[in-house]
N, C-alpha and C. Protein backbone atom coordinates (compact mmCIF):
# COMPACT_ATOMS: atom_id res chain seq x y z
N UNK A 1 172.16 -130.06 139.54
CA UNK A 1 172.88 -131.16 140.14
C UNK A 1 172.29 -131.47 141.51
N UNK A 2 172.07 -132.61 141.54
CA UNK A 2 171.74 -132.97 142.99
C UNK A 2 172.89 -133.85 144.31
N UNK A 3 174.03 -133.01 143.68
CA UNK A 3 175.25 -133.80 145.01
C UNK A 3 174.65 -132.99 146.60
N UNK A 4 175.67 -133.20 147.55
CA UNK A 4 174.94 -132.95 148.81
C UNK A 4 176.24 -132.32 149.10
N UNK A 5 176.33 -131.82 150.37
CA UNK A 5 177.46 -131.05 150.98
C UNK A 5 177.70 -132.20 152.27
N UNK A 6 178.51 -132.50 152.82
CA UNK A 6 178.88 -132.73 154.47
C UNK A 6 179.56 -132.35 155.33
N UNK A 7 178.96 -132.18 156.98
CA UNK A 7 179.03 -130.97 157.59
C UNK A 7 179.27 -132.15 159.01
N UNK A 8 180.55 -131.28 160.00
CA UNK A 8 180.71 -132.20 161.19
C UNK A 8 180.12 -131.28 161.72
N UNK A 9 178.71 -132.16 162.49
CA UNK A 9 178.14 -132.34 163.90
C UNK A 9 178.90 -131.98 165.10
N UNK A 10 178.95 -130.83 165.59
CA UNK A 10 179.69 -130.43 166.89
C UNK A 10 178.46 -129.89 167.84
N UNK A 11 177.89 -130.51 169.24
CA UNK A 11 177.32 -130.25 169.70
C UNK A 11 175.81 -129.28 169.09
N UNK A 12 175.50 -128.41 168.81
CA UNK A 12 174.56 -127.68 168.58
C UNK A 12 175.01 -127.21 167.37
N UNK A 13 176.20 -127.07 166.67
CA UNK A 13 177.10 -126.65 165.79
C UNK A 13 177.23 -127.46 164.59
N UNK A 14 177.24 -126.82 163.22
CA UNK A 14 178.14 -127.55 162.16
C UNK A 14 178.81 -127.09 162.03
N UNK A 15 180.81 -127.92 161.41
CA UNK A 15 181.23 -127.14 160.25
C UNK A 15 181.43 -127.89 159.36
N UNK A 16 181.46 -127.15 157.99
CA UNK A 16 181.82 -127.57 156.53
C UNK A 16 182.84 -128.41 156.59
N UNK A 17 182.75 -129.84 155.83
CA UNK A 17 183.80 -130.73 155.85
C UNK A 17 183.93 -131.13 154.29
N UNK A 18 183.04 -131.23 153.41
CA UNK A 18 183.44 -131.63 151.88
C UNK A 18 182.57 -131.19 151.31
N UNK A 19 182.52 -131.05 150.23
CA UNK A 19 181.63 -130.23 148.96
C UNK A 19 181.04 -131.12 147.81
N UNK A 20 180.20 -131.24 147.36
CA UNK A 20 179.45 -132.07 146.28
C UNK A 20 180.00 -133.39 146.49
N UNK A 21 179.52 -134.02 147.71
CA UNK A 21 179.30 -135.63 147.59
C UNK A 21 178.91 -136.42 146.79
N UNK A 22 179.39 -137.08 146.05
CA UNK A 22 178.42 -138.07 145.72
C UNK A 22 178.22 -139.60 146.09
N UNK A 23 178.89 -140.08 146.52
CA UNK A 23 178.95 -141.02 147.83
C UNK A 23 179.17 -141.22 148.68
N UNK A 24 179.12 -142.06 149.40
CA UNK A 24 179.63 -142.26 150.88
C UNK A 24 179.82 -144.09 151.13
N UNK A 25 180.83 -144.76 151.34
CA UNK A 25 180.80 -146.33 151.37
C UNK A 25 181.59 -146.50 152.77
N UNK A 26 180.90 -147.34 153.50
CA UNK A 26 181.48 -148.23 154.42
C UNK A 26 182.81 -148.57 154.66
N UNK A 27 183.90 -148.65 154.87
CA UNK A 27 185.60 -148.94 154.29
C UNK A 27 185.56 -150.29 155.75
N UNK A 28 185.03 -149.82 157.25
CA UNK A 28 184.94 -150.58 158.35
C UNK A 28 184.12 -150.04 159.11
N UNK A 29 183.87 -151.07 160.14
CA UNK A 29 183.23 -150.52 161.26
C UNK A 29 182.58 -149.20 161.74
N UNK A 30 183.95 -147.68 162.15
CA UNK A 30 183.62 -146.57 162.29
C UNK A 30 184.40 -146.21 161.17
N UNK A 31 183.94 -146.11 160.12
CA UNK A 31 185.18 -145.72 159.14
C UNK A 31 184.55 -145.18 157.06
N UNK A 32 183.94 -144.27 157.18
CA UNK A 32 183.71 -144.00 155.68
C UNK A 32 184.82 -143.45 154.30
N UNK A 33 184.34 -143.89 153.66
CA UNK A 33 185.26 -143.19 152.25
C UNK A 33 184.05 -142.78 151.62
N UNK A 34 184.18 -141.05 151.36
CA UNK A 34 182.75 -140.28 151.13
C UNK A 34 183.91 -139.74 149.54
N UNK A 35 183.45 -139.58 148.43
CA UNK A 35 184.07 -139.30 147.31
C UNK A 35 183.23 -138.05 146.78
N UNK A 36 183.75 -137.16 146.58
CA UNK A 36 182.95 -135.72 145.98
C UNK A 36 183.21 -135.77 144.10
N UNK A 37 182.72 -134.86 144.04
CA UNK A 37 182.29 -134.76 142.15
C UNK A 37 183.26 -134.79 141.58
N UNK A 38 184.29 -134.55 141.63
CA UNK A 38 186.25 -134.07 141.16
C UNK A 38 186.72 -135.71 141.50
N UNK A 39 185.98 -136.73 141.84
CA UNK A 39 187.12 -137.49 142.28
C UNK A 39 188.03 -137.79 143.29
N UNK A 40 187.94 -136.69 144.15
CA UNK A 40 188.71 -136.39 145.14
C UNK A 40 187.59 -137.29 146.50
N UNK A 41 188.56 -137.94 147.53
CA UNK A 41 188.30 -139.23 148.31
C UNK A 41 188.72 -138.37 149.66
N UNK A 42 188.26 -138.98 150.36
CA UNK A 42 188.64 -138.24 152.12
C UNK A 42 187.87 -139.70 152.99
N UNK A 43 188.79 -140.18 154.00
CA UNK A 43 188.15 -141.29 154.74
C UNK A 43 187.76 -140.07 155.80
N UNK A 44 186.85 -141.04 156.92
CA UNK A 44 186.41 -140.05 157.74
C UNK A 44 186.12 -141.17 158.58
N UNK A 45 186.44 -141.00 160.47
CA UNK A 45 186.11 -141.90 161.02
C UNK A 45 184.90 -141.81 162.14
N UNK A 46 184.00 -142.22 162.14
CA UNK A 46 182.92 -141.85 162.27
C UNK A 46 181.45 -142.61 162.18
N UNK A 47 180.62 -142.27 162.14
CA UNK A 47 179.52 -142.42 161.45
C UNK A 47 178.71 -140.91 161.05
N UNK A 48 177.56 -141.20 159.88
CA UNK A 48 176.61 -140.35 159.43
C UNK A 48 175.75 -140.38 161.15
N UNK A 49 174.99 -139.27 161.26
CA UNK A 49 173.82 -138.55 161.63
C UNK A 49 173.02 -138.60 161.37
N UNK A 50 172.87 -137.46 159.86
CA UNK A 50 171.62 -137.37 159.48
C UNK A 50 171.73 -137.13 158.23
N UNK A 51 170.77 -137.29 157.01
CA UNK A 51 170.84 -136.75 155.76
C UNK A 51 169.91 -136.05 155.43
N UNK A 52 169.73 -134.92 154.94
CA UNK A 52 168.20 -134.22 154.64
C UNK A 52 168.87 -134.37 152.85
N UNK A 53 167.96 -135.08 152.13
CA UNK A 53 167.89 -135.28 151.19
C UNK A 53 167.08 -134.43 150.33
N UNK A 54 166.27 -133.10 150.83
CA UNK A 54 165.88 -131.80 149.85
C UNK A 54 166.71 -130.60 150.63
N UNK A 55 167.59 -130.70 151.37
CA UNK A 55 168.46 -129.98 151.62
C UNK A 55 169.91 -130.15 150.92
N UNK A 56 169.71 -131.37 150.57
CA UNK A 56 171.11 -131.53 149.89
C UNK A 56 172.43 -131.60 151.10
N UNK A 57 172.33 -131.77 152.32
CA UNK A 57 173.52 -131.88 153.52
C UNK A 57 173.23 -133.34 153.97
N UNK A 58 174.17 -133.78 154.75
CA UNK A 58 175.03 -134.64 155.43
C UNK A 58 175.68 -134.33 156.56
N UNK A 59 175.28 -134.71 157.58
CA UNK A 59 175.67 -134.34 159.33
C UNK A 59 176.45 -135.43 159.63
N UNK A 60 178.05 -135.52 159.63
CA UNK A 60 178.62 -136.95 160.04
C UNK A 60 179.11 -136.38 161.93
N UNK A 61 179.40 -137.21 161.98
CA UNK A 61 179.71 -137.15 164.22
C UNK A 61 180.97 -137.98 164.30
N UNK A 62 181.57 -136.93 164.52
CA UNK A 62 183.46 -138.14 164.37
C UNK A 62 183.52 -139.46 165.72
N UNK A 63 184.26 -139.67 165.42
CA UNK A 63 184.55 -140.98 166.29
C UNK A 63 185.11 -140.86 167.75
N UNK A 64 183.81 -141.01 168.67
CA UNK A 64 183.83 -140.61 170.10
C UNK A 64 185.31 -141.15 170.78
């Protein structure tokens, strides 16, 4: 499987925030709806970081 994990960006720091992503959509402005493999939805307010796409992670940075 190639889903990804996403992880909040805290200074020098990650922690674990959702498990097998498989999307991530726009909802507004600072504002995602990221949906994991189960179906299961979590908004998040924010923007992405970074994606390493052969790492399989997602670095989001909450909303300053």
């Amino acid at each position: 499987m190639c889903e990804s994990d996403a992880y909040l960006k805290k200074g020098n720091s990650e922690e674990f925030y959702f498990k097998d992503v498989v999307s991530i959509r726009p909802v507004s402005d600072n504002e995602l709806l990221i949906q994991g493999l189960t179906g299961e939805q979590k908004k998040f307010r924010g923007r992405i970081s970074r994606i390493d796409l052969v790492a399989h992670k997602i670095w989001l940075e909450p909303q300053k």
